[in-house]
C-alpha atoms as a PDB file:
ATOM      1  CA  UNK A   1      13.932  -5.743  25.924  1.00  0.00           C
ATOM      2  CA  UNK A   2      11.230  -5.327  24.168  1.00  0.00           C
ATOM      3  CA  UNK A   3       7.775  -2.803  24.426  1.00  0.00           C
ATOM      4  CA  UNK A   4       4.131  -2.118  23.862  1.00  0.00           C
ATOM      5  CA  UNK A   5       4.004   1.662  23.437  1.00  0.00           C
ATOM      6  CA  UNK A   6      -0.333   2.386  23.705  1.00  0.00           C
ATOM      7  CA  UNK A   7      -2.165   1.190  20.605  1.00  0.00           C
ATOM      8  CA  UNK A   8      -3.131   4.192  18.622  1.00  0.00           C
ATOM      9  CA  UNK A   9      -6.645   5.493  17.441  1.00  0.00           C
ATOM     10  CA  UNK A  10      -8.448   4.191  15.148  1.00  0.00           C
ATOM     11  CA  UNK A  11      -9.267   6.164  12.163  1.00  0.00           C
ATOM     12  CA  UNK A  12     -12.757   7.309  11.527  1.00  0.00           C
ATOM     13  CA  UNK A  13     -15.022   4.408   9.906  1.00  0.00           C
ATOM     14  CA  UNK A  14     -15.996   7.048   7.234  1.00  0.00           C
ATOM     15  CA  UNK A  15     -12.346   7.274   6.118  1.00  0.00           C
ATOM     16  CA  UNK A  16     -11.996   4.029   5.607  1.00  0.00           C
ATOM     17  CA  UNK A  17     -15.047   3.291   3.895  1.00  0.00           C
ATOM     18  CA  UNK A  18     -13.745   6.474   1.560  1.00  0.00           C
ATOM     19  CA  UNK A  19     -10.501   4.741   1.182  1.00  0.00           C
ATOM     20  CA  UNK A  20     -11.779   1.486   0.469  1.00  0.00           C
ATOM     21  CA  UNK A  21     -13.382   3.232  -2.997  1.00  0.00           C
ATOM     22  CA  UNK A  22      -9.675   4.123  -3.914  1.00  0.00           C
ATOM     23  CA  UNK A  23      -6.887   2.115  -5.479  1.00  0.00           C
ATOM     24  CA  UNK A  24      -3.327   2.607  -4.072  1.00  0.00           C
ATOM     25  CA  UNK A  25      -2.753   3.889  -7.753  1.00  0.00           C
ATOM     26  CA  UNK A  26      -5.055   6.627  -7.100  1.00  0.00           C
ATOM     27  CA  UNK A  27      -3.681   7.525  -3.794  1.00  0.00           C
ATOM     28  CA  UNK A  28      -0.061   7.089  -4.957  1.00  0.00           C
ATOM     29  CA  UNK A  29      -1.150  10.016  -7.970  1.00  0.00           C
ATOM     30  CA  UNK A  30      -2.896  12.243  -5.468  1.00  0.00           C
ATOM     31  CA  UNK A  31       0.253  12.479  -3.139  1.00  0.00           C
ATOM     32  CA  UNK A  32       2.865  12.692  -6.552  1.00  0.00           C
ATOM     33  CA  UNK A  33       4.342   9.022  -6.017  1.00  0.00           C
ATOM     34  CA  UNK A  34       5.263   9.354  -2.166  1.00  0.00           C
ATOM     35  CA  UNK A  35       4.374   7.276  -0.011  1.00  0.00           C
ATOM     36  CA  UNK A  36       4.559   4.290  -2.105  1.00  0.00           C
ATOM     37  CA  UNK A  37       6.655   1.383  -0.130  1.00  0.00           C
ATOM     38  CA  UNK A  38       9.319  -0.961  -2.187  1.00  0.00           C
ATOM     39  CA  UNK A  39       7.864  -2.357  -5.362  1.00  0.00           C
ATOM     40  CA  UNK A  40       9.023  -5.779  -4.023  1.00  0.00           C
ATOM     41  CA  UNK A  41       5.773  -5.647  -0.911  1.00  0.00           C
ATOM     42  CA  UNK A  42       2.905  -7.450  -2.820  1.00  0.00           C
ATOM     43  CA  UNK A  43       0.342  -9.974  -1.104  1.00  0.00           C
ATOM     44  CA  UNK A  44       1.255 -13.044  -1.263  1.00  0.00           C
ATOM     45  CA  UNK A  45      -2.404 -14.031  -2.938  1.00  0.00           C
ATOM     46  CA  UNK A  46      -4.376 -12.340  -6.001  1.00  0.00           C
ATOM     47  CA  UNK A  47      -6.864 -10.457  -4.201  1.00  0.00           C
ATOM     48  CA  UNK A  48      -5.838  -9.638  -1.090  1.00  0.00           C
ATOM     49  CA  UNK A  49      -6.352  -6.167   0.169  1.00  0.00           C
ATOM     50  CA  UNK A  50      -6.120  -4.329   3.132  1.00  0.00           C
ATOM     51  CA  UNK A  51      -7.373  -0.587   4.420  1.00  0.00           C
ATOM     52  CA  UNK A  52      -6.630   0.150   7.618  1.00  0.00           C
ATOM     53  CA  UNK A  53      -4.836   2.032  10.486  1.00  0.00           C
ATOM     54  CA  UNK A  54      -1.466   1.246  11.079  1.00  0.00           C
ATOM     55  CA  UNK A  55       0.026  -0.440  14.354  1.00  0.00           C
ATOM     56  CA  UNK A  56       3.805  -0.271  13.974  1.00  0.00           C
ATOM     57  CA  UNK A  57       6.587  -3.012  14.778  1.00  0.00           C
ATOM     58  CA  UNK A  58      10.076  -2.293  14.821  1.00  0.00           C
ATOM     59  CA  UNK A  59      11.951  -6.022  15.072  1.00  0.00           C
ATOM     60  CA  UNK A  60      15.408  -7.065  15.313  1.00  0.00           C
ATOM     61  CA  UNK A  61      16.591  -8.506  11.880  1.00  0.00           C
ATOM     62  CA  UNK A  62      15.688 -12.077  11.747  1.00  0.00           C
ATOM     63  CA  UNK A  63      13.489 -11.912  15.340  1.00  0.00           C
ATOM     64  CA  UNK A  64       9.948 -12.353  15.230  1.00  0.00           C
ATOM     65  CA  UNK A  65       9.467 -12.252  19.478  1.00  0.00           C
ATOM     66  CA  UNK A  66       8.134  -8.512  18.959  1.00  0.00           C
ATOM     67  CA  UNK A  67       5.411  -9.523  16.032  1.00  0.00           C
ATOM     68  CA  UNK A  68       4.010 -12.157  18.570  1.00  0.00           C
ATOM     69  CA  UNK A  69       3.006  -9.596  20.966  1.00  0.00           C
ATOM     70  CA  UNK A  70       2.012  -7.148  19.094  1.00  0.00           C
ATOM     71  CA  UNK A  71      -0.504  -9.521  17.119  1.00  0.00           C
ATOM     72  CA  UNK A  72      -2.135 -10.903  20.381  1.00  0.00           C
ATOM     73  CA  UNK A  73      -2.463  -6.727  21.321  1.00  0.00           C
ATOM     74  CA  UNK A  74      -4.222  -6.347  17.858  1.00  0.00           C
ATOM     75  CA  UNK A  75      -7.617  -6.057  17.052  1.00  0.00           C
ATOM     76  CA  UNK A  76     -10.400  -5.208  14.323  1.00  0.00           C
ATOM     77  CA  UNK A  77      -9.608  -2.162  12.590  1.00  0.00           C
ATOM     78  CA  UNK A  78      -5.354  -2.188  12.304  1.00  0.00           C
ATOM     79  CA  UNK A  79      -2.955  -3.837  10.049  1.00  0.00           C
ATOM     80  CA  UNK A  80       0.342  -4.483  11.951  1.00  0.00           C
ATOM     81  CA  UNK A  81       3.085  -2.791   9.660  1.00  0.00           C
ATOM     82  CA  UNK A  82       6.503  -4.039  10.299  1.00  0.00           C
ATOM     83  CA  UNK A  83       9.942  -2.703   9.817  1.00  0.00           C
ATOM     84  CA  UNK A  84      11.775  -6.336   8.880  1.00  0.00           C
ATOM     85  CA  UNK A  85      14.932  -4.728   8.113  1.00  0.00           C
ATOM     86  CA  UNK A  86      14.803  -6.028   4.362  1.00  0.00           C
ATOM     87  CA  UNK A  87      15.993  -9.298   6.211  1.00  0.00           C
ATOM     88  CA  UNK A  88      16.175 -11.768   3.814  1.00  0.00           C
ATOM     89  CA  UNK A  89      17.482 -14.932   5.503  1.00  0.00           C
ATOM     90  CA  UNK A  90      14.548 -15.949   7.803  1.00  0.00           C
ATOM     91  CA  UNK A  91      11.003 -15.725   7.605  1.00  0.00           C
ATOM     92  CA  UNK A  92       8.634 -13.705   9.880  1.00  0.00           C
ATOM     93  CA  UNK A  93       5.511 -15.262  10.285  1.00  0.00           C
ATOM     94  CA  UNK A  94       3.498 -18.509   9.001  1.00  0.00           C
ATOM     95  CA  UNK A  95       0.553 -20.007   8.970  1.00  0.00           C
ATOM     96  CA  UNK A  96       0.147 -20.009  12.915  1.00  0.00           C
ATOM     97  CA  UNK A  97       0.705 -16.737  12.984  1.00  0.00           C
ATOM     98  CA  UNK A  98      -1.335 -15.583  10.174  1.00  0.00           C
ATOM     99  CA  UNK A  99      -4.125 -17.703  11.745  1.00  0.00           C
ATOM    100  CA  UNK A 100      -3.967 -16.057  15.295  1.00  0.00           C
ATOM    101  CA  UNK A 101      -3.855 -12.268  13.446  1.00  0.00           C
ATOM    102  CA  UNK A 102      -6.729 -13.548  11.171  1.00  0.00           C
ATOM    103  CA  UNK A 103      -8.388 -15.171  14.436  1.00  0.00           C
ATOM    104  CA  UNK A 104      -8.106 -11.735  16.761  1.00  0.00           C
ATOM    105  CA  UNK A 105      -9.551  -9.538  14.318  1.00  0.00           C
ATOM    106  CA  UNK A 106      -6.763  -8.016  12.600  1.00  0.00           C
ATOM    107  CA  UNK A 107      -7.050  -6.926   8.983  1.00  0.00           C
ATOM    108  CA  UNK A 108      -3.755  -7.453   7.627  1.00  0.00           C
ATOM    109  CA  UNK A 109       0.182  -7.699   8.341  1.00  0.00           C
ATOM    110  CA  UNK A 110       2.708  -5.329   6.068  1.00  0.00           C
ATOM    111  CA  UNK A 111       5.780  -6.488   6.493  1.00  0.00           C
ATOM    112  CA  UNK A 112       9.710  -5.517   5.309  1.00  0.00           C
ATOM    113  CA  UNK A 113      10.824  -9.387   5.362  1.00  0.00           C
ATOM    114  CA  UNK A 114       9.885 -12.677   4.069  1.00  0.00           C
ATOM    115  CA  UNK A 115       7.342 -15.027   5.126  1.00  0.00           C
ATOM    116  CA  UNK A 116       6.818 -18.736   4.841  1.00  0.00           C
ATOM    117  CA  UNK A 117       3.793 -21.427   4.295  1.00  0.00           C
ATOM    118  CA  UNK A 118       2.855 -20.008   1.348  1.00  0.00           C
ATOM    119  CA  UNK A 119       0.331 -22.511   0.040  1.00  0.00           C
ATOM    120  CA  UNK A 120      -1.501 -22.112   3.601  1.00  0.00           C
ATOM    121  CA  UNK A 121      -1.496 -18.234   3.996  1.00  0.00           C
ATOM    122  CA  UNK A 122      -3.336 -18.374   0.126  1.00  0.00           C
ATOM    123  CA  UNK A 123      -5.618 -20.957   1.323  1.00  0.00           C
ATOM    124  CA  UNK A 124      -6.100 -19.018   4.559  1.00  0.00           C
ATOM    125  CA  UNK A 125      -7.154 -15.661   2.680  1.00  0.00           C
ATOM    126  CA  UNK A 126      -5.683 -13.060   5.515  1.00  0.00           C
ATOM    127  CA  UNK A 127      -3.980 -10.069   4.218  1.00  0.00           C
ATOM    128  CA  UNK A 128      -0.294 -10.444   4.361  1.00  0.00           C
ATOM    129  CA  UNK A 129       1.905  -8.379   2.261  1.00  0.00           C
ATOM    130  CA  UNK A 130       5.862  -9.104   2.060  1.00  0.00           C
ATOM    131  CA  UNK A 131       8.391  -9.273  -0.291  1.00  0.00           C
ATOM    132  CA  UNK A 132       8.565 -12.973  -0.774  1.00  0.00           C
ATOM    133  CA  UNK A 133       9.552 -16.521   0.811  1.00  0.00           C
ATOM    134  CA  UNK A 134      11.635 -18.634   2.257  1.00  0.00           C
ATOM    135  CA  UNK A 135      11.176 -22.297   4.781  1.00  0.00           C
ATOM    136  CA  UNK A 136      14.023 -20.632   7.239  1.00  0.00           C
ATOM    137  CA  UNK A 137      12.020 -19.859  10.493  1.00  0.00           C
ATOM    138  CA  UNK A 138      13.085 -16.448  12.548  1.00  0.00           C
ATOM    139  CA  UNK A 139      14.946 -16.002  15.823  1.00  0.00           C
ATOM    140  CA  UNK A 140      12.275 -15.382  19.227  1.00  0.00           C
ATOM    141  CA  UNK A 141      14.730 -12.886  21.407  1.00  0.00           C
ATOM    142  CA  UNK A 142      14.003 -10.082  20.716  1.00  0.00           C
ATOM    143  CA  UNK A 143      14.481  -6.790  21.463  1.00  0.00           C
ATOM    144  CA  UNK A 144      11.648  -4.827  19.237  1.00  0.00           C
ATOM    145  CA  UNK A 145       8.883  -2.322  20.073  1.00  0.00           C
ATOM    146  CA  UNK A 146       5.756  -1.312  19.298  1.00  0.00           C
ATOM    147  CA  UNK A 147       3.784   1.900  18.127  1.00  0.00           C
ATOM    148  CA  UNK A 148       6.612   3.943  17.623  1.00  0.00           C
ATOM    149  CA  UNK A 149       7.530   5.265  14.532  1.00  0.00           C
ATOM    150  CA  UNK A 150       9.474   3.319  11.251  1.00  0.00           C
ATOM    151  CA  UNK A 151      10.487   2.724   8.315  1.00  0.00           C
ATOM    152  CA  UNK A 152       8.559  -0.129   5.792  1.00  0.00           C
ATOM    153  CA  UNK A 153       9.918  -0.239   2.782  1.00  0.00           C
ATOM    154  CA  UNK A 154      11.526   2.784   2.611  1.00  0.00           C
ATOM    155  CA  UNK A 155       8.506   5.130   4.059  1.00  0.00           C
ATOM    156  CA  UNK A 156       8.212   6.256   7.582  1.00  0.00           C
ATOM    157  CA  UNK A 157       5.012   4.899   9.089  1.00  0.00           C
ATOM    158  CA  UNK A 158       3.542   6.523  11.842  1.00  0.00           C
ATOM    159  CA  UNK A 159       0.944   4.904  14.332  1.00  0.00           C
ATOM    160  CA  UNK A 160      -2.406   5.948  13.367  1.00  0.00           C
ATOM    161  CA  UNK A 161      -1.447   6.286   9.587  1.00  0.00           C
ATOM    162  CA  UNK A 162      -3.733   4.909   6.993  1.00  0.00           C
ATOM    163  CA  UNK A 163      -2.560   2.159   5.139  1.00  0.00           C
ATOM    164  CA  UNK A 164      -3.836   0.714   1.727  1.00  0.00           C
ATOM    165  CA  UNK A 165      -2.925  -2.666   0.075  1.00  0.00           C
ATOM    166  CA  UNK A 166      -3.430  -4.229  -2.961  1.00  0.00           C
ATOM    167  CA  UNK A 167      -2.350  -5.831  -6.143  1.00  0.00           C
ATOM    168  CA  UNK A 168       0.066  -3.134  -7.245  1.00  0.00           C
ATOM    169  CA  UNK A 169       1.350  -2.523  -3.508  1.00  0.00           C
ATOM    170  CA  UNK A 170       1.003  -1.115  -0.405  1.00  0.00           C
ATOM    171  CA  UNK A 171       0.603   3.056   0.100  1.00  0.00           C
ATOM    172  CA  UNK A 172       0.832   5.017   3.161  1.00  0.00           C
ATOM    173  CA  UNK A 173      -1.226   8.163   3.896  1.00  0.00           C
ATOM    174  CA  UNK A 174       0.148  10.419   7.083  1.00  0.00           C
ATOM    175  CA  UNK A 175      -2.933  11.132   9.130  1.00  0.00           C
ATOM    176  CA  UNK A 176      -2.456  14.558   8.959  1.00  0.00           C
ATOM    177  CA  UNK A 177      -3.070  15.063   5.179  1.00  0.00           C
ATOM    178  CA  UNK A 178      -5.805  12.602   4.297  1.00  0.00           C
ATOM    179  CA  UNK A 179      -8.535  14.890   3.439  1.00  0.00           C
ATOM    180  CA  UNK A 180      -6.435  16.555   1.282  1.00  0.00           C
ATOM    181  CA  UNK A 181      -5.437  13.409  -0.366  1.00  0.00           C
ATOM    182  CA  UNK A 182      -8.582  12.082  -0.694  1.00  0.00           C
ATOM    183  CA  UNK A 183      -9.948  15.487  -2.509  1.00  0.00           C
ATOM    184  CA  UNK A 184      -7.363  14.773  -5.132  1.00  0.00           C
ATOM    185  CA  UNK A 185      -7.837  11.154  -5.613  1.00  0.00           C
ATOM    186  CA  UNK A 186     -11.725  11.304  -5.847  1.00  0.00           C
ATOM    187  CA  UNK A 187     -10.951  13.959  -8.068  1.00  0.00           C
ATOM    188  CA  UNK A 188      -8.733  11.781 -10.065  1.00  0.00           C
ATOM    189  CA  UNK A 189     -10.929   8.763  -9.872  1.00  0.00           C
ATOM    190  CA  UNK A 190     -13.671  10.777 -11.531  1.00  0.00           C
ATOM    191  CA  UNK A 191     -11.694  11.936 -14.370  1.00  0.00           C
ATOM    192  CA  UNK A 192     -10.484   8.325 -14.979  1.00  0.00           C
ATOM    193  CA  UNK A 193     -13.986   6.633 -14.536  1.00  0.00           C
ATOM    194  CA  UNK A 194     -15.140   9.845 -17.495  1.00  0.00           C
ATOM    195  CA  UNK A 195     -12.317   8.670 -19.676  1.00  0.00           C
ATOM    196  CA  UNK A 196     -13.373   4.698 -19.601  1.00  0.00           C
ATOM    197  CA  UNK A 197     -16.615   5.671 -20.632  1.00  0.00           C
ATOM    198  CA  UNK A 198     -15.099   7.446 -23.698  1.00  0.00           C
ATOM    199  CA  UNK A 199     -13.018   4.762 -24.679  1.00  0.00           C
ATOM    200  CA  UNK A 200     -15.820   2.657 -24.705  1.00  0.00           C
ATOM    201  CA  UNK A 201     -18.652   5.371 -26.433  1.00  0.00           C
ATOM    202  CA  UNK A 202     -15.544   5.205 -29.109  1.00  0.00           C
ATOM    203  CA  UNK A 203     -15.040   1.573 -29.295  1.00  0.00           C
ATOM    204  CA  UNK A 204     -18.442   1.222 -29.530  1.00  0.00           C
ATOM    205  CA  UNK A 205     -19.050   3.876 -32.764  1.00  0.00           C
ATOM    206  CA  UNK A 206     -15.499   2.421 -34.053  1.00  0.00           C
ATOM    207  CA  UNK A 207     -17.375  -1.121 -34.713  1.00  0.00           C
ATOM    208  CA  UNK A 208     -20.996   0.600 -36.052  1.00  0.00           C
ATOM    209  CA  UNK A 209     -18.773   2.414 -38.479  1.00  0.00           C
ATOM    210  CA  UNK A 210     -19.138   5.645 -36.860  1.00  0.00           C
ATOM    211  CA  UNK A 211     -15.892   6.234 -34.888  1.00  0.00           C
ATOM    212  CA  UNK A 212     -15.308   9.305 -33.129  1.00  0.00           C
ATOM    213  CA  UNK A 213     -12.453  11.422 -34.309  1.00  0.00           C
ATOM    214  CA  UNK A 214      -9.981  11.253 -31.851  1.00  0.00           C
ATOM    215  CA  UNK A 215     -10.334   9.726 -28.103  1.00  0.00           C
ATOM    216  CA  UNK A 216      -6.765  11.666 -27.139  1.00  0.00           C
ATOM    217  CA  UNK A 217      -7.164  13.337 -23.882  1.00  0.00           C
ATOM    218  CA  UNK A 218      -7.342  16.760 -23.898  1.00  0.00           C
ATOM    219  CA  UNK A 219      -4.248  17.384 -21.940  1.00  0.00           C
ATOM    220  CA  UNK A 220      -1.826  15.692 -24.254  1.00  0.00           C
ATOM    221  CA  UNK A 221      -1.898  18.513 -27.333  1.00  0.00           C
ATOM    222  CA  UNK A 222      -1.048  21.214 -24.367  1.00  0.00           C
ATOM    223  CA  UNK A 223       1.868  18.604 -23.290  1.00  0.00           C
ATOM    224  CA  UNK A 224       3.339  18.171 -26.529  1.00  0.00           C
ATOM    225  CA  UNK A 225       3.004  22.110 -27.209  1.00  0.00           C
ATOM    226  CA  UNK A 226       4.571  22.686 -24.092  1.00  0.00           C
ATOM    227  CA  UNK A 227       7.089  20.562 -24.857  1.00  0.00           C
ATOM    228  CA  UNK A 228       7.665  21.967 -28.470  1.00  0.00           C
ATOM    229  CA  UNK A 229       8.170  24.978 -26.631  1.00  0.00           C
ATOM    230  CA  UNK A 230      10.779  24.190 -24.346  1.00  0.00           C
ATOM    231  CA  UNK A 231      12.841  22.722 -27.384  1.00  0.00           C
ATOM    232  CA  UNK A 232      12.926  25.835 -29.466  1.00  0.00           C
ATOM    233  CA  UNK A 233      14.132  27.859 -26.331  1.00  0.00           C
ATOM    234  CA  UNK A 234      17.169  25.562 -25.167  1.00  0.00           C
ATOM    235  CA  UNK A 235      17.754  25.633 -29.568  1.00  0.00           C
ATOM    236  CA  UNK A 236      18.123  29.180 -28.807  1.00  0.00           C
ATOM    237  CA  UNK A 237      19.766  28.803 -25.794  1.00  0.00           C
ATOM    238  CA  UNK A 238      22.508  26.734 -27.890  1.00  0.00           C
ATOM    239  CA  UNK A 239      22.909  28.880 -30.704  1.00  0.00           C
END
């Protein structure tokens, strides 16, 4: 059996458009490396990225009957992240596929699998993240369901959770703490955009002959004091 719990609610356009200005590096800091799916979920073209709310599919390993309806209940505004099992032996989705998604209005599929047509989704330019390929094609009986809560390489996705892809990966933010994750990425994307433009006031000076004296951030000397610190006490500690 399968079933289409209701589509969630879209997040607020003015998140997005805040999360678009983030990186999933950013995000990943600001929520201390949670939230970060398996290393192995890239897109499967340079440049693809995705920011959107999440529509959930839970499929049977190697079944792909659940992904077709929940792409043809999809629209503008949600990625479709997919629990593939880590299934490695048949590929979810295609070019067909990819082109409906793309054609309905969707802005991306995450998936836990492999997918196929590689050459066609890079051509096509839709969003697909997944941890690789293979020409196998998937099983269509199902069972599977949708909007319910999973697990996508290795984090729990709710429906309704925000969901940012790029080059390094895919992140997921719970809907219930993005403000506060946002605060500390913008406040982290500041301090990194203040540190470029030191590195290159000192680059600059460095090839006039007038180099600053040090670029090293000013939290290093407290972490290698700290760090001092903690040495001489476990010394103690030993003797």
């Amino acid at each position: 059996m399968t079933r289409l719990n209701s589509v969630p609610a879209l997040l607020p356009v003015s998140i997005i458009e805040r999360a678009k200005a983030l990186s999933t590096t950013l995000i990943a800091d600001a929520m201390d490396c949670t939230g970060v799916m398996d290393y192995k979920i890239k897109p499967v073209a340079s440049g693809m990225k995705v920011v959107a709310t999440a529509m959930t599919v839970n499929m049977r390993a190697g079944d792909n009957l659940i992904l077709h309806q929940a792409i043809y209940s999809g629209r503008e505004g949600f990625v479709l992240v997919v629990d593939g099992k880590d299934h490695k032996a048949n590929a979810y989705l295609g070019e067909l596929m990819a082109g409906a998604a793309n054609a309905v209005g969707l802005e991306g599929i995450v998936i836990d699998g492999l997918v196929r047509d590689k050459e066609a989704l890079c051509k096509l330019g839709f969003p697909v993240f997944a941890k690789g390929f293979t020409p196998s094609g998937p099983f269509k009986d199902g069972p599977g369901e949708c909007n319910t809560t999973i697990s996508c390489g290795g984090v729990t996705v709710h429906p309704g959770d925000l969901i940012i892809g790029d080059e390094d990966g895919v992140v997921v933010v719970s809907k219930e703490i993005i403000e506060e994750v946002f605060a500390k990425a913008e406040k982290k994307l500041a301090y990194e955009q203040k540190r470029l433009r030191e590195i290159s006031e000192y680059t600059r000076k460095s090839k006039e002959g007038d180099p600053e004296r040090t670029i090293e951030p000013s939290w290093l000397k407290k972490k290698q004091k700290n760090l001092t610190l903690l040495s001489r006490s476990m010394l103690r500690y030993i003797h």
